[in-house]
C-alpha atoms as a PDB file:
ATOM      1  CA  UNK A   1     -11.465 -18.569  20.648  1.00  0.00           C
ATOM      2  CA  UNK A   2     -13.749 -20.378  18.081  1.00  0.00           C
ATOM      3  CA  UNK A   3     -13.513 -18.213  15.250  1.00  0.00           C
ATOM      4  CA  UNK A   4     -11.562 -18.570  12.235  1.00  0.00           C
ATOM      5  CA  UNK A   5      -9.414 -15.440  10.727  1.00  0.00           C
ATOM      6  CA  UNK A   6      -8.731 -15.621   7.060  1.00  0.00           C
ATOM      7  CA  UNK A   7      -5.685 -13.877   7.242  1.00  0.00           C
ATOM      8  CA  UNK A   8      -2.770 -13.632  10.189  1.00  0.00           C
ATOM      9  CA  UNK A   9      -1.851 -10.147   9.208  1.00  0.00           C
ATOM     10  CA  UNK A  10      -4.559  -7.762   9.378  1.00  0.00           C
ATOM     11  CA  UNK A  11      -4.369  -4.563   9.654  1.00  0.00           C
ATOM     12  CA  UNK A  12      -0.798  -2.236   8.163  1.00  0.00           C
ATOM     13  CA  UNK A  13       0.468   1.200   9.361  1.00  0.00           C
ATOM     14  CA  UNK A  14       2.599   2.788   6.395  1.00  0.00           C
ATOM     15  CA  UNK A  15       4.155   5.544   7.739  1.00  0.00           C
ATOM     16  CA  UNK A  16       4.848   8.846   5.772  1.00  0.00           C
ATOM     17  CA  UNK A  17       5.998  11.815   6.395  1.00  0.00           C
ATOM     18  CA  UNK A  18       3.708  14.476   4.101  1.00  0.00           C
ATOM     19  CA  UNK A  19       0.195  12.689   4.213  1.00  0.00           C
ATOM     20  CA  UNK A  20      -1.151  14.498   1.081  1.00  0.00           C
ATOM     21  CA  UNK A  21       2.090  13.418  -1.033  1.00  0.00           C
ATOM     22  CA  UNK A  22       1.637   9.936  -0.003  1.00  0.00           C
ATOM     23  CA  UNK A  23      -2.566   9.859  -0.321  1.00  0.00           C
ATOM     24  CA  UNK A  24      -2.258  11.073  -3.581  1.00  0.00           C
ATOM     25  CA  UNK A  25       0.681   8.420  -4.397  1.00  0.00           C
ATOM     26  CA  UNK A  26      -1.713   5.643  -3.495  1.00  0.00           C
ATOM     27  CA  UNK A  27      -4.809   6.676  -4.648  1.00  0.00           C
ATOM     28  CA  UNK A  28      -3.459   7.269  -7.851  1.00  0.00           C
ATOM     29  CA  UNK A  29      -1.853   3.348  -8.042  1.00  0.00           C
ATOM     30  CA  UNK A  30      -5.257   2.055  -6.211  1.00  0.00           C
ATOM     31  CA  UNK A  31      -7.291   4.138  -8.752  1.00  0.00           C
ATOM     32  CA  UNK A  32      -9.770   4.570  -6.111  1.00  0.00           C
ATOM     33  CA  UNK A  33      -9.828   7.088  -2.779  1.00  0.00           C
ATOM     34  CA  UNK A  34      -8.766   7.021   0.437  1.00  0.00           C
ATOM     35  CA  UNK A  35     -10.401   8.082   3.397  1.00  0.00           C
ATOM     36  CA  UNK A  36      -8.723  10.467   5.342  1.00  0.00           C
ATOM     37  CA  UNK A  37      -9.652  11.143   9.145  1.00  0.00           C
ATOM     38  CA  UNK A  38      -8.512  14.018  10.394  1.00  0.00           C
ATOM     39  CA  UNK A  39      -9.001  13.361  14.482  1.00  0.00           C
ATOM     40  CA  UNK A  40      -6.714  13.383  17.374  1.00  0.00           C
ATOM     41  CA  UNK A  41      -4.004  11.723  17.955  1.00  0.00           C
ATOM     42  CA  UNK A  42      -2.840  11.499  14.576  1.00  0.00           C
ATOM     43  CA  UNK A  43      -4.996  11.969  10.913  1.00  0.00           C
ATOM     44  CA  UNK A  44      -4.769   8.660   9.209  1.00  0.00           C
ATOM     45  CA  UNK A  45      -5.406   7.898   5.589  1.00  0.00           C
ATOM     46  CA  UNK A  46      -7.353   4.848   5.144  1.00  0.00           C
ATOM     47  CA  UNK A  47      -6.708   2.226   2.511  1.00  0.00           C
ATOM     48  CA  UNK A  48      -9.916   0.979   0.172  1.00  0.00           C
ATOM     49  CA  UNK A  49     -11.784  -1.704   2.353  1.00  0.00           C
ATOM     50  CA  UNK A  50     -14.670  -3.203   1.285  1.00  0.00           C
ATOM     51  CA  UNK A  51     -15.725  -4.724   4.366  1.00  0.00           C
ATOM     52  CA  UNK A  52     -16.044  -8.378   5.113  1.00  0.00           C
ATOM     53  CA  UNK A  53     -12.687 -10.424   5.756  1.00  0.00           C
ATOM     54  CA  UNK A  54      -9.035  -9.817   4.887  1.00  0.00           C
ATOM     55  CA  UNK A  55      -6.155  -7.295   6.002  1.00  0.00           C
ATOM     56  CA  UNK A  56      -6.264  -3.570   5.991  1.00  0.00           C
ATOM     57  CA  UNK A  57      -4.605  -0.470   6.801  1.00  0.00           C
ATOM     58  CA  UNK A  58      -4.276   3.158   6.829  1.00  0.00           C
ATOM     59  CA  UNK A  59      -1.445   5.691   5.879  1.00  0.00           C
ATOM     60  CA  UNK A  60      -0.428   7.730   9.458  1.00  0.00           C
ATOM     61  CA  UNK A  61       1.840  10.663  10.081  1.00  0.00           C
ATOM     62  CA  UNK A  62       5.608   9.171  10.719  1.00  0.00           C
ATOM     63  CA  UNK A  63       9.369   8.207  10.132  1.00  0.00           C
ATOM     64  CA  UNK A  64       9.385   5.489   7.694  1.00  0.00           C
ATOM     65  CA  UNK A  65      12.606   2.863   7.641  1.00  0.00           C
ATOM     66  CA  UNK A  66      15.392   3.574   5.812  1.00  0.00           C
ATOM     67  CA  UNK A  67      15.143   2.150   2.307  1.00  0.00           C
ATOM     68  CA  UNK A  68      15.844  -1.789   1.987  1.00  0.00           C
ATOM     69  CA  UNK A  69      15.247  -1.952   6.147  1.00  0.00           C
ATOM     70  CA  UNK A  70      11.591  -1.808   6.780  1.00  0.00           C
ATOM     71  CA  UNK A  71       8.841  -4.044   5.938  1.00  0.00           C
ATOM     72  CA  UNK A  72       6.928  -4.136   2.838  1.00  0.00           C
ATOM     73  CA  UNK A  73       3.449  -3.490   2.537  1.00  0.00           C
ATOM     74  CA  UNK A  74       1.758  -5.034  -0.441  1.00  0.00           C
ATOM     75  CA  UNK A  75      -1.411  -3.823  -2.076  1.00  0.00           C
ATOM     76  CA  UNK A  76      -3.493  -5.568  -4.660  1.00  0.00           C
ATOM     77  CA  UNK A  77      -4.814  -3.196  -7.981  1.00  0.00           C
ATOM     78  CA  UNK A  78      -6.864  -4.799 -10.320  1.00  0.00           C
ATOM     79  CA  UNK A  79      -5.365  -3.101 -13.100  1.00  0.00           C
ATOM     80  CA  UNK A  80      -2.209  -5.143 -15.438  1.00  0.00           C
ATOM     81  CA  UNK A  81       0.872  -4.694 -13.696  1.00  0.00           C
ATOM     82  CA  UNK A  82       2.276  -3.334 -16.796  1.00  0.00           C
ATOM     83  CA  UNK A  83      -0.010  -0.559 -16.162  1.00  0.00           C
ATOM     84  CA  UNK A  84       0.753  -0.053 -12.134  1.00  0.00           C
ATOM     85  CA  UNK A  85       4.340   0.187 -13.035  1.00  0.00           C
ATOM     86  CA  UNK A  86       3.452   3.557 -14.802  1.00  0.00           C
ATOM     87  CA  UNK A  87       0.961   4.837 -11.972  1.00  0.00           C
ATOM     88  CA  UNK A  88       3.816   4.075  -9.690  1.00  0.00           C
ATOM     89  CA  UNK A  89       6.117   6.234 -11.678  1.00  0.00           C
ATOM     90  CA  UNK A  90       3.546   8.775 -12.382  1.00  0.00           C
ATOM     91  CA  UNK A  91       3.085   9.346  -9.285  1.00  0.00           C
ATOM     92  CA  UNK A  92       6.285   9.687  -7.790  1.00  0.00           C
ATOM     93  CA  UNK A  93       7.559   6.277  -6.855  1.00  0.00           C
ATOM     94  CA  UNK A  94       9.729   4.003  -7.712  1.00  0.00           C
ATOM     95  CA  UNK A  95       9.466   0.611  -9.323  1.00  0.00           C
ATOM     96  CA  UNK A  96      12.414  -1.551  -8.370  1.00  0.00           C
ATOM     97  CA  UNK A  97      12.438  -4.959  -9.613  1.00  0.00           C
ATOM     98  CA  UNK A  98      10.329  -6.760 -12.663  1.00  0.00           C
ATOM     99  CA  UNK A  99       7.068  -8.552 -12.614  1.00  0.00           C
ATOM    100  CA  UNK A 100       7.649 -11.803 -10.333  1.00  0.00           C
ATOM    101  CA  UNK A 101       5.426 -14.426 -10.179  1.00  0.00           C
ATOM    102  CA  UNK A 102       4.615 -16.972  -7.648  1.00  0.00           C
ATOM    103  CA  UNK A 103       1.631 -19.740  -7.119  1.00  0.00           C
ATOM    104  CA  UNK A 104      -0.317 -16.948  -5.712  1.00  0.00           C
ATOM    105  CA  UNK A 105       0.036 -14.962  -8.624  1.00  0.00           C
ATOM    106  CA  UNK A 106       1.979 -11.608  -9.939  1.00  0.00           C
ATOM    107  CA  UNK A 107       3.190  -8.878  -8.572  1.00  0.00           C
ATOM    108  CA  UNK A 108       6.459  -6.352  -8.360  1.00  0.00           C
ATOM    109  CA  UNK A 109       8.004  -3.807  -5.547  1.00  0.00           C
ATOM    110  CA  UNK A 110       8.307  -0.187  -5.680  1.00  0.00           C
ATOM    111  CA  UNK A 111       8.944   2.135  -3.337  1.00  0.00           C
ATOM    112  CA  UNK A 112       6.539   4.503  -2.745  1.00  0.00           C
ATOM    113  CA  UNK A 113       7.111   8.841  -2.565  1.00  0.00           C
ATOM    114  CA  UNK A 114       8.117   8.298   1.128  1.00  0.00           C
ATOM    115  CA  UNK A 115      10.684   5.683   1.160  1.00  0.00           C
ATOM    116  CA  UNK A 116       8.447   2.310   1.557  1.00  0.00           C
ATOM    117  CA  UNK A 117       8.897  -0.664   0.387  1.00  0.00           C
ATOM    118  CA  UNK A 118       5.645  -1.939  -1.532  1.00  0.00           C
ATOM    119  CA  UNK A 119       4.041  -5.268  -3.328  1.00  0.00           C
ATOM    120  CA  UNK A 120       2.138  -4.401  -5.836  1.00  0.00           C
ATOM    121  CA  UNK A 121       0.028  -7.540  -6.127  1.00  0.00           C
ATOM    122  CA  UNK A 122      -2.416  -8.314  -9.594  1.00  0.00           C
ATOM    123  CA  UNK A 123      -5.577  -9.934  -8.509  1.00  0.00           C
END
């Protein structure tokens, strides 16, 4: 294989259990739609993808991990933090730490209306 892949992760599954709570959780701290495909086997809610390289994923009907023993998914807004923090609370989640920064920049967790554990990532 020749070709060169920007990222190693590249594609997340965030399960939830009610797919309209959760699409309307993260469209509302994305500030921009998701796609939802309702086909066989299971409808999925896409996340914003522009196209081009980097990771992506979709929201899909299932059990998510009992809080502090999954993964955690993180998302990038291009809003202030200050200003996710309130989306997250606004709609429905749960912001669990403070802003943290690192070389690659800012972010903080949440969890999200179905028990996730979430970046929220400033770019």
């Amino acid at each position: 294989m020749t070709e060169q892949y920007p990222n190693r992760i590249v594609w997340a599954e965030i399960p939830v259990v009610d797919m309209a709570r959760a699409q309307k959780f993260y469209e509302t701290v994305l500030e921009e739609p998701l796609n939802l495909i309702d086909e066989e086997p299971n409808p999925t809610a896409m996340l914003p993808y522009p196209g081009g390289v980097g990771a992506a994923g979709h929201l899909y009907p299932g059990t998510p991990a009992k809080r502090g023993e999954g993964i955690t998914a993180h998302v990038a807004v291009f809003s202030e933090l200050d200003a996710a923090m309130e989306r997250v609370q606004q709609a429905g989640g749960e912001v669990v730490s403070d802003v943290i920064t690192i070389p690659a920049g800012s972010f903080f967790y949440a969890i999200d209306t179905e028990g996730n554990s979430l970046g929220v990532f400033k770019v």
